[in-house]
C-alpha atoms as a PDB file:
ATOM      1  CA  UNK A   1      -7.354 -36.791  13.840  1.00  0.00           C
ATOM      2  CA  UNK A   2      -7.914 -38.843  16.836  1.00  0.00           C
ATOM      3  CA  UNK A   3      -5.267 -38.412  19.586  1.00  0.00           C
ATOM      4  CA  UNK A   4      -4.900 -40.667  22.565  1.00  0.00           C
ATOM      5  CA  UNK A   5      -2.794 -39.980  25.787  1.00  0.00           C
ATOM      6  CA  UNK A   6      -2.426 -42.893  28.522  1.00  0.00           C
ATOM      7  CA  UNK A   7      -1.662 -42.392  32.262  1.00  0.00           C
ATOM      8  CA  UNK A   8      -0.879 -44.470  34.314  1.00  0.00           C
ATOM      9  CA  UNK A   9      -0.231 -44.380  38.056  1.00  0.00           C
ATOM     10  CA  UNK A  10       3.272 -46.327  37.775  1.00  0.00           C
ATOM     11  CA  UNK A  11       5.839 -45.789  35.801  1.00  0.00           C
ATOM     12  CA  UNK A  12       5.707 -48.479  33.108  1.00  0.00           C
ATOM     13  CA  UNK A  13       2.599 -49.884  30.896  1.00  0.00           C
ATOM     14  CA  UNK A  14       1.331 -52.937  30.800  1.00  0.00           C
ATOM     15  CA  UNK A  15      -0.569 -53.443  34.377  1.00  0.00           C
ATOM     16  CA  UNK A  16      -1.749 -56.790  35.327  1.00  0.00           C
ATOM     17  CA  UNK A  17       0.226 -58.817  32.695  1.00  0.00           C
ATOM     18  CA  UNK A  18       4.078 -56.437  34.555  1.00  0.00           C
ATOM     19  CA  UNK A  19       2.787 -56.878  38.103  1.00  0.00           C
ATOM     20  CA  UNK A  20      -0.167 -59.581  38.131  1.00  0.00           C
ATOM     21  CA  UNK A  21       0.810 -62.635  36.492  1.00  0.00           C
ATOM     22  CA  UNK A  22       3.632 -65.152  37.771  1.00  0.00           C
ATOM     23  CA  UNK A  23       7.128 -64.896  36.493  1.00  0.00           C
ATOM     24  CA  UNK A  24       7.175 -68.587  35.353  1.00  0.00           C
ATOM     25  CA  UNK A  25       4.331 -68.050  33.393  1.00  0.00           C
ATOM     26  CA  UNK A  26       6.394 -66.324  30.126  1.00  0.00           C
ATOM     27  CA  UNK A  27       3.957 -67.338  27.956  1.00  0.00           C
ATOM     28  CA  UNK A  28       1.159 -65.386  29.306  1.00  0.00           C
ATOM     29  CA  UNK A  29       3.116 -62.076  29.223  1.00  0.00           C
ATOM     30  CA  UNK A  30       4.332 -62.727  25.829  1.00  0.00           C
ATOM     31  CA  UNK A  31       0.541 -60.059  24.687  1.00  0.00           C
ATOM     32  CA  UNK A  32       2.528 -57.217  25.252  1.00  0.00           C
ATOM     33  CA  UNK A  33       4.222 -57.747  22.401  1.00  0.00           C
ATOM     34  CA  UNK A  34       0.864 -56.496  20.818  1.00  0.00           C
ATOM     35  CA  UNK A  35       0.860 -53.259  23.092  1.00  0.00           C
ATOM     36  CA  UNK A  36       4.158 -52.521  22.285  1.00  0.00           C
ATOM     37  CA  UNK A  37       3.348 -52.299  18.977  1.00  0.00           C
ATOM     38  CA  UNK A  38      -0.066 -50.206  19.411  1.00  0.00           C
ATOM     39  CA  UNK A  39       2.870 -47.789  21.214  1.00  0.00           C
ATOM     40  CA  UNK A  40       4.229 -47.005  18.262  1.00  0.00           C
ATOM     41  CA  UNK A  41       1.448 -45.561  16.542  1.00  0.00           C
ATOM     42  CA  UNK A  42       2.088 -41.361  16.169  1.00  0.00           C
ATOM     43  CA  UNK A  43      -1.181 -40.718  17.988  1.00  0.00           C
ATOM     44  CA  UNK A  44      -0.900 -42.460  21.436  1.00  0.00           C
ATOM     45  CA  UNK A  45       1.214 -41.065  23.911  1.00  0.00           C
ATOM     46  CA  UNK A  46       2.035 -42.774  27.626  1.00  0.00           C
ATOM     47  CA  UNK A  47       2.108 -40.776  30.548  1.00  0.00           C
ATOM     48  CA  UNK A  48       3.383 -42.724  33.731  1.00  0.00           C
ATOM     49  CA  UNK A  49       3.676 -42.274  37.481  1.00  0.00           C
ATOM     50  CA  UNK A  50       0.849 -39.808  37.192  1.00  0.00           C
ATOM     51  CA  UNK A  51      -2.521 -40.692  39.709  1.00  0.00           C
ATOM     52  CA  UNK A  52      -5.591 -39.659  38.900  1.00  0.00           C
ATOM     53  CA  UNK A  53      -7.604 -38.417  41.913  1.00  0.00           C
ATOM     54  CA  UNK A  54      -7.695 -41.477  43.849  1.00  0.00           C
ATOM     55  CA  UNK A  55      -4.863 -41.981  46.451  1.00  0.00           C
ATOM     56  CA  UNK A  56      -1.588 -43.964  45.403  1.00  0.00           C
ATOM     57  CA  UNK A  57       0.574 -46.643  46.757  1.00  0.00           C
ATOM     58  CA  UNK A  58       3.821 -45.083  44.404  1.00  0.00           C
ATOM     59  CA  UNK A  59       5.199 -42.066  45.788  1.00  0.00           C
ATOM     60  CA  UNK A  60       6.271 -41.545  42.678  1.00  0.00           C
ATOM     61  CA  UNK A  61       3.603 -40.194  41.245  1.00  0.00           C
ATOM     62  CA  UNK A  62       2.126 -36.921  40.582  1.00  0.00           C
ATOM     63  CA  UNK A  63      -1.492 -36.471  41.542  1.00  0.00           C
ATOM     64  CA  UNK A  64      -3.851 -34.822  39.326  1.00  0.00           C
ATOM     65  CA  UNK A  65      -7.775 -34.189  39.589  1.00  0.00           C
ATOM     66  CA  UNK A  66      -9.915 -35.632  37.700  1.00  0.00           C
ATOM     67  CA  UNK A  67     -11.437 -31.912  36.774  1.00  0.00           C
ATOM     68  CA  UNK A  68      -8.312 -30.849  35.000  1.00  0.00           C
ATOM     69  CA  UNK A  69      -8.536 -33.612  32.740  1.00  0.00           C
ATOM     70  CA  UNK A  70     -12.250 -32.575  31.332  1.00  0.00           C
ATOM     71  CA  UNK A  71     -11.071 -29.826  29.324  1.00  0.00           C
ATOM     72  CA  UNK A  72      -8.610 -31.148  27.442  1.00  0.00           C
ATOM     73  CA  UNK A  73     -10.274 -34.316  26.321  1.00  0.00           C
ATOM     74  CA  UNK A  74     -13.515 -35.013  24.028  1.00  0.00           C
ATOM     75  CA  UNK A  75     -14.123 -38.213  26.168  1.00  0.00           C
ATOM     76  CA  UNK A  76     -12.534 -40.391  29.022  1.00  0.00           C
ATOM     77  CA  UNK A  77     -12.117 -44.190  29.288  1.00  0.00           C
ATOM     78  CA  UNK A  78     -11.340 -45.804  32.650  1.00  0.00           C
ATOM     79  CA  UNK A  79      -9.681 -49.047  32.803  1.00  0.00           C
ATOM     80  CA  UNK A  80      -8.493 -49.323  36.045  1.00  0.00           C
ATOM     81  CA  UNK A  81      -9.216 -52.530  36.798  1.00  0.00           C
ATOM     82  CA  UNK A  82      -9.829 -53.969  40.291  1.00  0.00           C
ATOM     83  CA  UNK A  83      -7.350 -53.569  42.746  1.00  0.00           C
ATOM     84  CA  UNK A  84      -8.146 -53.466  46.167  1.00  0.00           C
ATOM     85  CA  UNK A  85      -7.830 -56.551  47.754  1.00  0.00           C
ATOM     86  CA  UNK A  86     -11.729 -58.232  49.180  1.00  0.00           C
ATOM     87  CA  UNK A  87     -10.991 -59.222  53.166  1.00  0.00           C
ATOM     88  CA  UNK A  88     -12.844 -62.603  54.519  1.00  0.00           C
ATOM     89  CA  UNK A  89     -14.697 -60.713  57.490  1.00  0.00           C
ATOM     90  CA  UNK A  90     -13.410 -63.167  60.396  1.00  0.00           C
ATOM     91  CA  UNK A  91      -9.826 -62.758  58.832  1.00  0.00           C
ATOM     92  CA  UNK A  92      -8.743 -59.245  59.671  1.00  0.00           C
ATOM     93  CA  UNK A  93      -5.320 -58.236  58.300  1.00  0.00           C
ATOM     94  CA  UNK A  94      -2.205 -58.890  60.442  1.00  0.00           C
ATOM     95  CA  UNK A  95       1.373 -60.255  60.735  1.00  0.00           C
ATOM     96  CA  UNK A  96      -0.567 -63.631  60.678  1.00  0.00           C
ATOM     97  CA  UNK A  97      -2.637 -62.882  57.979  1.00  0.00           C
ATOM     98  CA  UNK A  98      -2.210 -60.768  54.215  1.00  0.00           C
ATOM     99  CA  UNK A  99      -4.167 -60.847  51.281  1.00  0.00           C
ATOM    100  CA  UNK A 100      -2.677 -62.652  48.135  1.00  0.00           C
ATOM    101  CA  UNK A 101      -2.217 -58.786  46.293  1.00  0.00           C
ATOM    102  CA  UNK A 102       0.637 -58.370  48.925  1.00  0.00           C
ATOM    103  CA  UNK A 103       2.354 -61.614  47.988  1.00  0.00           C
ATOM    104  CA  UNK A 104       2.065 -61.139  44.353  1.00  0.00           C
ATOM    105  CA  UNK A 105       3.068 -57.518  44.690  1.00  0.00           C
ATOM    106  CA  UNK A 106       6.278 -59.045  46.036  1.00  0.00           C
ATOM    107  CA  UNK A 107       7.349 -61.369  43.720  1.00  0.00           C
ATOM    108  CA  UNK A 108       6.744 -59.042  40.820  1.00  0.00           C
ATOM    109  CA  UNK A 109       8.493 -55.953  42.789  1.00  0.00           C
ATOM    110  CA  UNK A 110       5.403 -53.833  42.256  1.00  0.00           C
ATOM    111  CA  UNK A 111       6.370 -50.298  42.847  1.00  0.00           C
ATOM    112  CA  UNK A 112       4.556 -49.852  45.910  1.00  0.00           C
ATOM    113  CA  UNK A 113       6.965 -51.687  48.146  1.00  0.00           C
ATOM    114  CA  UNK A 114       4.735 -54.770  49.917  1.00  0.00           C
ATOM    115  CA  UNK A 115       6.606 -56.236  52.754  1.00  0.00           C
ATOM    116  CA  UNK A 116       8.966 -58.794  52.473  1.00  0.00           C
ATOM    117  CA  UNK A 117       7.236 -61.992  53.650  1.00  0.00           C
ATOM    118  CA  UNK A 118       9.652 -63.400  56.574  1.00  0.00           C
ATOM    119  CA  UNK A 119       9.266 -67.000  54.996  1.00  0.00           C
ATOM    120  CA  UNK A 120      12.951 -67.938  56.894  1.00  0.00           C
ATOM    121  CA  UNK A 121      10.510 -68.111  59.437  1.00  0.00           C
ATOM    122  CA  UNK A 122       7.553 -69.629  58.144  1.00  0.00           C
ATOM    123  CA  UNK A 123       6.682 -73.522  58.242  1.00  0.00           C
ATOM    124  CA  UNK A 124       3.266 -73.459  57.138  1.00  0.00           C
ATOM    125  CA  UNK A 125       1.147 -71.446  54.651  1.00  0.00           C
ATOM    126  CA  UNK A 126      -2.680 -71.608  54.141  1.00  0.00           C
ATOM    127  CA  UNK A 127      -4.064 -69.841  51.253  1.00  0.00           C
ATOM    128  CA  UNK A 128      -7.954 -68.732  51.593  1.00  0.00           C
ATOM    129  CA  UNK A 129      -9.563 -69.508  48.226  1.00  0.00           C
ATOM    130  CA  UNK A 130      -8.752 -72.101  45.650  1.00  0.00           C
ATOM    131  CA  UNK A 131      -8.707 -70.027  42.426  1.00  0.00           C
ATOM    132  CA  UNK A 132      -5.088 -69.404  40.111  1.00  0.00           C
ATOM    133  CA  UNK A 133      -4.228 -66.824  42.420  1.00  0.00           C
ATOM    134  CA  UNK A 134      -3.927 -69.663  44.965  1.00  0.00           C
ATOM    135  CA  UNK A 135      -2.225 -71.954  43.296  1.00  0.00           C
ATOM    136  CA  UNK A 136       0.101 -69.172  41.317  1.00  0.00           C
ATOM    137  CA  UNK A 137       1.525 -68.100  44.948  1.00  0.00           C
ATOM    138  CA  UNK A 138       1.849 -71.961  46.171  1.00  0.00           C
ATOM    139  CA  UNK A 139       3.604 -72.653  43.316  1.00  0.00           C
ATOM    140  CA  UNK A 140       5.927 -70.056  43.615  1.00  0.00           C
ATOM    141  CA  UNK A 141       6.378 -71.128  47.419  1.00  0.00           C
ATOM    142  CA  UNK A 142       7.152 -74.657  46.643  1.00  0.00           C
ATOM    143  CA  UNK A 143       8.924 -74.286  43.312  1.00  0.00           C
ATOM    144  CA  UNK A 144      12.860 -74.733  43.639  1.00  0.00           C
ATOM    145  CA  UNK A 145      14.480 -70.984  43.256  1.00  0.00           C
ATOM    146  CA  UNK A 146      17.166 -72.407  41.149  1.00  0.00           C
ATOM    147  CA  UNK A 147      14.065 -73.468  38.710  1.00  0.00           C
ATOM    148  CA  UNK A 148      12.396 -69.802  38.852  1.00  0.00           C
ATOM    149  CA  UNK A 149      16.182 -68.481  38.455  1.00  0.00           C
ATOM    150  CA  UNK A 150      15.529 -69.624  34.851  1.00  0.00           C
ATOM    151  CA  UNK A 151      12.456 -66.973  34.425  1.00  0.00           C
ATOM    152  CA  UNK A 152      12.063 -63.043  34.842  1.00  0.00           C
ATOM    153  CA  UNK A 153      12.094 -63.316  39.055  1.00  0.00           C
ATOM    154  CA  UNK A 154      14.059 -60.500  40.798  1.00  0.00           C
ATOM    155  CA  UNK A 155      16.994 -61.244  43.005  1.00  0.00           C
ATOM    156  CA  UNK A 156      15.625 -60.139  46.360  1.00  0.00           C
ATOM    157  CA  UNK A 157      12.876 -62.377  45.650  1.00  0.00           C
ATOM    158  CA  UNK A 158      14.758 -65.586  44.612  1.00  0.00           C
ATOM    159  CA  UNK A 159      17.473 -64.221  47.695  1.00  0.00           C
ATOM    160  CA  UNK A 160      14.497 -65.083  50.389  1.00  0.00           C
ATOM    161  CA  UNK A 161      12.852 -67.682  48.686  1.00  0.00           C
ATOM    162  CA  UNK A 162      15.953 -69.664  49.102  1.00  0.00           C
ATOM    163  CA  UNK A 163      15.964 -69.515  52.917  1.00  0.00           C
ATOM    164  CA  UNK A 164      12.268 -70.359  53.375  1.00  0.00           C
ATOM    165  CA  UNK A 165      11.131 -72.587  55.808  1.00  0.00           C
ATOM    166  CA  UNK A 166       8.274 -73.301  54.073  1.00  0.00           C
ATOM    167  CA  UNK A 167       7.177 -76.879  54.746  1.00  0.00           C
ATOM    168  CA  UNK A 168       3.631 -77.431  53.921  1.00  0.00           C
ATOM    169  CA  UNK A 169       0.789 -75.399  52.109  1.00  0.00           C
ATOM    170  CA  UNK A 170      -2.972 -75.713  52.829  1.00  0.00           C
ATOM    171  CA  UNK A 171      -5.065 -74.482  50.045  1.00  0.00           C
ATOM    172  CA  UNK A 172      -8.855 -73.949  51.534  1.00  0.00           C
ATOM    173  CA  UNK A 173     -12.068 -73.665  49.807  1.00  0.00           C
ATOM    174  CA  UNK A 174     -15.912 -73.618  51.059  1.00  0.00           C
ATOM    175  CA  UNK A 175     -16.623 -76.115  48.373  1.00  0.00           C
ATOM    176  CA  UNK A 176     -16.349 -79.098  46.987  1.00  0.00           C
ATOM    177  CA  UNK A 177     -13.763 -80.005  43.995  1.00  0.00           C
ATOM    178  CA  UNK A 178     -16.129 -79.368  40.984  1.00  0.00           C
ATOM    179  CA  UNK A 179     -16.796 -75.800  42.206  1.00  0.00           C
ATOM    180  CA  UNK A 180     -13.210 -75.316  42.463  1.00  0.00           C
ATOM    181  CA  UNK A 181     -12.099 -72.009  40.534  1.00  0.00           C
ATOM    182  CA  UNK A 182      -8.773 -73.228  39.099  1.00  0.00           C
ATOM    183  CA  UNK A 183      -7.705 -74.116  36.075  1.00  0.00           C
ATOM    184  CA  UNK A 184      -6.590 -77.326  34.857  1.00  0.00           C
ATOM    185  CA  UNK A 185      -2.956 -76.198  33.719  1.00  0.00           C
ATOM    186  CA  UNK A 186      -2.331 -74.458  36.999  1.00  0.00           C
ATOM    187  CA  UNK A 187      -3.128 -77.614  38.699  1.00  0.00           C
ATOM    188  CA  UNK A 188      -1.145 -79.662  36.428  1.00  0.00           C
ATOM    189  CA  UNK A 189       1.684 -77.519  37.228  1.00  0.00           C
ATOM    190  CA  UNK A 190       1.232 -77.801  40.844  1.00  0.00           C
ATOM    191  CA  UNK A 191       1.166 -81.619  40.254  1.00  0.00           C
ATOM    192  CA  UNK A 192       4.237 -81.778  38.253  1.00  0.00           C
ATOM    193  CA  UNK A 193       6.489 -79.931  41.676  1.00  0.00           C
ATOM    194  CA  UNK A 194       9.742 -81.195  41.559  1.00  0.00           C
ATOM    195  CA  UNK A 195      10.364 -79.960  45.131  1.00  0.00           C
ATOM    196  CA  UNK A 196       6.850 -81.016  46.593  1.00  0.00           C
ATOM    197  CA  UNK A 197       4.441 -83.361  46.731  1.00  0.00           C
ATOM    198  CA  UNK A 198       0.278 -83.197  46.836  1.00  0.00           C
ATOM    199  CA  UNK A 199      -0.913 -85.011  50.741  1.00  0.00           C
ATOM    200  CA  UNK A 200      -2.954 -87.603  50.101  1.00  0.00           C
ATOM    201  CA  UNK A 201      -6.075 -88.031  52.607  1.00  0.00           C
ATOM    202  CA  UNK A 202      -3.846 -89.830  54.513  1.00  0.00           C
ATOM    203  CA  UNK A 203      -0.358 -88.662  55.460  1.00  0.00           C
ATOM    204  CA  UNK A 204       0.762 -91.658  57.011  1.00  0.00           C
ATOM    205  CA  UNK A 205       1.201 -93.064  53.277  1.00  0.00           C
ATOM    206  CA  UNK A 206       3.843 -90.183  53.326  1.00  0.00           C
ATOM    207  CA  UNK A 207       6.430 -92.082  55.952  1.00  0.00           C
ATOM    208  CA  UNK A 208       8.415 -94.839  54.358  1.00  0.00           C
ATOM    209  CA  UNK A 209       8.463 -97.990  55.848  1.00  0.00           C
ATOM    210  CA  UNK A 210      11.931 -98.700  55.871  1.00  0.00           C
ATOM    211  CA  UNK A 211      12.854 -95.776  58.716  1.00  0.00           C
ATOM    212  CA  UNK A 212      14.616 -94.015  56.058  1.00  0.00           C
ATOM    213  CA  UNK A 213      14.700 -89.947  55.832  1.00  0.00           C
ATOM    214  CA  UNK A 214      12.488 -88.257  53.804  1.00  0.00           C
ATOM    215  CA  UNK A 215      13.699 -86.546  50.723  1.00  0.00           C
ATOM    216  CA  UNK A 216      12.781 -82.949  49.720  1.00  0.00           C
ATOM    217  CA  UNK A 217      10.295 -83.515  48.171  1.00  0.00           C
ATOM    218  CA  UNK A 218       8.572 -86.069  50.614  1.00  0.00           C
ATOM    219  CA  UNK A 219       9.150 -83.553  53.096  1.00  0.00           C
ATOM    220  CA  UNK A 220       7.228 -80.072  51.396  1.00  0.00           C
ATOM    221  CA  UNK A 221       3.876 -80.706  50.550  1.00  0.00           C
ATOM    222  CA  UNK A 222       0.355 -79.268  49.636  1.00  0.00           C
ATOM    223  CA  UNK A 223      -2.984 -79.849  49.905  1.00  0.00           C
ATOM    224  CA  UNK A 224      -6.255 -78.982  48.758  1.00  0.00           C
ATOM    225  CA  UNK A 225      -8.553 -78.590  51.352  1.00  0.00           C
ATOM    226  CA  UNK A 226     -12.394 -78.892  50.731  1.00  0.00           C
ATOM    227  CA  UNK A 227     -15.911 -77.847  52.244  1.00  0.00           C
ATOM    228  CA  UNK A 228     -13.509 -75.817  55.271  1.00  0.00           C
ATOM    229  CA  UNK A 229     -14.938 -72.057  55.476  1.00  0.00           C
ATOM    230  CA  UNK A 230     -13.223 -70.007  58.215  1.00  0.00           C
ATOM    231  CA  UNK A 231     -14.581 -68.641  60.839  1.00  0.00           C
ATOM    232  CA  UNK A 232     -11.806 -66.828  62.931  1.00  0.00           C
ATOM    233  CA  UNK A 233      -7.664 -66.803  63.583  1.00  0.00           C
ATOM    234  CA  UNK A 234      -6.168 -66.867  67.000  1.00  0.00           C
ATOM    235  CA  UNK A 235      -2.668 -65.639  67.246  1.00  0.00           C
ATOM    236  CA  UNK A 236      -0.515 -66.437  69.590  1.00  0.00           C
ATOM    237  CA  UNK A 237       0.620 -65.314  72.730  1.00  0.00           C
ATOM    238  CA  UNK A 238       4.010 -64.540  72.336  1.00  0.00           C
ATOM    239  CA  UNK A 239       4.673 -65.019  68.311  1.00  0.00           C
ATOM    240  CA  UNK A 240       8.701 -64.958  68.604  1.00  0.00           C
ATOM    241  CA  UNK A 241      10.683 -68.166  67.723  1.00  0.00           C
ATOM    242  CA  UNK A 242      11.252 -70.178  70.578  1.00  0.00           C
ATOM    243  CA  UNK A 243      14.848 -70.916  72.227  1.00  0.00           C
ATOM    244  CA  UNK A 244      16.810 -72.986  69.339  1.00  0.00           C
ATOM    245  CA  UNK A 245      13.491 -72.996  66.735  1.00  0.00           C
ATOM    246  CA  UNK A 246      14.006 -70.659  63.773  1.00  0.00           C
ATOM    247  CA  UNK A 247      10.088 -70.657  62.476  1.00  0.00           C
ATOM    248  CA  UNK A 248       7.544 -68.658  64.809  1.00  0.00           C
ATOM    249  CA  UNK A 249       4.876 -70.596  66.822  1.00  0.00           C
ATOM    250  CA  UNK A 250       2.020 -71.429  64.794  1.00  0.00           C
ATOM    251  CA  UNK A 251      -1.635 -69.079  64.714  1.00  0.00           C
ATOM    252  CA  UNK A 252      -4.827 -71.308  64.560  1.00  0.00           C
ATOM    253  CA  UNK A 253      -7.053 -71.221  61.877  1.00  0.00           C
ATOM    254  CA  UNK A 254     -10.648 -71.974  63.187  1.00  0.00           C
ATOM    255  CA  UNK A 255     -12.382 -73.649  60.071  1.00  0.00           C
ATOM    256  CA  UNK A 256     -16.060 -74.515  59.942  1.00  0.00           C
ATOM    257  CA  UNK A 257     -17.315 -77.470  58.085  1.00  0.00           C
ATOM    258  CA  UNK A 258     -19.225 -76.953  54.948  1.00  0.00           C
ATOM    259  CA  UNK A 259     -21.901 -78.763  52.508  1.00  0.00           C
ATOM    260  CA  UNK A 260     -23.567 -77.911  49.505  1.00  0.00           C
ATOM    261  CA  UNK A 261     -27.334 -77.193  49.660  1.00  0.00           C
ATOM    262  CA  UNK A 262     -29.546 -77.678  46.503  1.00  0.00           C
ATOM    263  CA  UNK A 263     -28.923 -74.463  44.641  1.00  0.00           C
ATOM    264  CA  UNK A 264     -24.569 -75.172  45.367  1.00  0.00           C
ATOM    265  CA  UNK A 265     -24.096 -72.581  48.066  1.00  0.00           C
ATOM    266  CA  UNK A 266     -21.788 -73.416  50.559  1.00  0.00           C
ATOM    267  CA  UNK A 267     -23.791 -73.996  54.223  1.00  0.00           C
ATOM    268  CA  UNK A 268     -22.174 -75.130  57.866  1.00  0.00           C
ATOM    269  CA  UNK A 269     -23.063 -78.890  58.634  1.00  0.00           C
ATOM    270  CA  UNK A 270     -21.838 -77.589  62.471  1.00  0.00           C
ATOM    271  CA  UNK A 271     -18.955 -79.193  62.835  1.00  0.00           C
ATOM    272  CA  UNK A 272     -15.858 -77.389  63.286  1.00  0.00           C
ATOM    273  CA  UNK A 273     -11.982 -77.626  63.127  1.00  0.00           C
ATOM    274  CA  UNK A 274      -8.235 -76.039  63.819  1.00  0.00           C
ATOM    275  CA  UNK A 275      -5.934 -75.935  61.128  1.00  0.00           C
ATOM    276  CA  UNK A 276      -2.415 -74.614  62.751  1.00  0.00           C
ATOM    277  CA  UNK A 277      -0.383 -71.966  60.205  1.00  0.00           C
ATOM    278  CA  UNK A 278       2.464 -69.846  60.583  1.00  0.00           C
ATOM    279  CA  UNK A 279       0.787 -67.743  57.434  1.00  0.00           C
ATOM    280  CA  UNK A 280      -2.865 -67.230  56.225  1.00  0.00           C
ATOM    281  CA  UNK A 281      -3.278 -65.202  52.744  1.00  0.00           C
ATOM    282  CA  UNK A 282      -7.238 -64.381  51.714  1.00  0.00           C
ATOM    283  CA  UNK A 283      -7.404 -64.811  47.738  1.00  0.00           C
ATOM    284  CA  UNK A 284     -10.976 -63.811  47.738  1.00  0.00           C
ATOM    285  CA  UNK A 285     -10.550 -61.453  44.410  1.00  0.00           C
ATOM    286  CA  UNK A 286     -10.789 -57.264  44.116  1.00  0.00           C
ATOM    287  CA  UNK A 287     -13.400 -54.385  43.444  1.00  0.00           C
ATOM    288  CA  UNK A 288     -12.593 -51.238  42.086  1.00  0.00           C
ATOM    289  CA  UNK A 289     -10.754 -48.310  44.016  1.00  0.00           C
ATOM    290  CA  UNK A 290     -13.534 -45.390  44.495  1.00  0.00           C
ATOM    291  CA  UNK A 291     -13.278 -42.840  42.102  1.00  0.00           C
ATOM    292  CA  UNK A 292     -14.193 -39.117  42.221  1.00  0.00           C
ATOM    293  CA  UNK A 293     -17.400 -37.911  41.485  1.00  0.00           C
END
């Protein structure tokens, strides 16, 4: 009779749809229904917060090699998926600068712990890469937290979102809008913020003409940012607040001009520009963790 055991290196099933996909996206989760009902079936077994060979994030878990599990199984399936995070070379990691995983780690509570983004002092996010990812974490930036307070988002993460400071967020891609990875619901959604608005090419269309304040909305915004590639960030000197400012002095995000050649790759025209954030996150996509021989 065929047997199968699962392991897993956290302590629940389920993956990328428990710690990958947003919270206001119900319907999306609503397939593991299906695995919970493969669960029930006699002859599979789960087995969580146990790591197989390859070093863990969850302290949690128990490590086992790889070796011990050969003689107790007739064959082995990996599905591990990708998970480590691929860095934009002229980006390295820093207080200035995390890859999307982190963020999304956060606002799902993934078991590993990613620091707590300090968005009470953060004005301005750009996000490296214009795929779902992108506009997932944007969304969930810009989105009211009494309107994600309706869907499966933990306390500590609706507790800072409701003291950001986030103002504006700067979604950058090498290429043009038709090579642009999203999808058209996620952008729809981003569309239809009712606590931000999209910039138009020109943000003085933004300023009424009456000298009357801006409302919430007016006032957080996004963009999508086209043909910009970067090239480099330069913190700054000193990044606490200054005297009677609660958001931290702004990095700059060098940005090099882009075109597409004949075959659609993305090449420098040679002009060049600064885009000033108080946040850059790389969503450039994952490989696979290393496994043992």
């Amino acid at each position: 009779m065929l047997k199968i055991h699962m392991y897993d290196r956290l302590w629940a099933p389920h993956g990328l749809v428990r710690y990958g996909v947003a919270p206001d996206h119900p319907e999306v989760k609503n397939c593991t229904h299906k695995f919970d009902d493969a669960a029930e079936d006699p002859r599979l077994r789960f087995f969580g917060n146990v790591n197989i060979d390859t070093p863990s994030q969850n302290p949690d878990a128990v490590t086992l090699p790889l070796t011990s599990l050969l003689q107790h199984y007739t064959h082995l399936l990996f599905s591990t998926g990708c998970t480590v995070p691929v860095l934009h070379s002229a980006l390295p990691p820093s207080s200035y600068c995390v890859p999307a995983l982190s963020l999304v780690h956060w606002y799902t509570q993934h078991p590993s712990r990613p620091p707590t983004p300090p968005l009470e002092n953060i004005s301005h996010v750009t996000l490296i890469g214009q795929g779902n990812v992108s506009l997932d974490i944007a969304r969930m930036l810009l989105t009211p937290p009494s309107e994600l307070a309706k869907y499966d988002v933990p306390a500590p993460v609706l507790d800072v979102l409701s003291r950001s400071a986030v103002e504006h967020v700067s979604i950058v891609g090498r290429r043009g809008l038709f090579q642009a990875a999203f999808t058209t619901k996620e952008l729809r959604e981003m569309m239809n913020l009712t606590d931000a608005s999209m910039a138009p090419l020109d943000p003085a269309v933004l300023q009424p003409n009456d000298g009357a304040a801006l409302t919430r909305q007016q006032s957080r915004t996004w963009s999508l940012d086209f043909f910009r590639s970067p090239t480099g960030l330069i913190l700054p000197d000193d990044p606490a607040s200054p005297p009677g400012s609660n958001t931290r002095p702004p990095a700059h995000l060098t940005l090099a001009h882009t075109m597409l050649d004949p075959s659609s790759r993305a090449v420098p025209t040679g002009a060049t520009s600064t885009l000033p954030t108080s946040l850059v996150v790389t969503s450039l996509g994952h490989r696979a963790e290393p496994s043992a021989p």
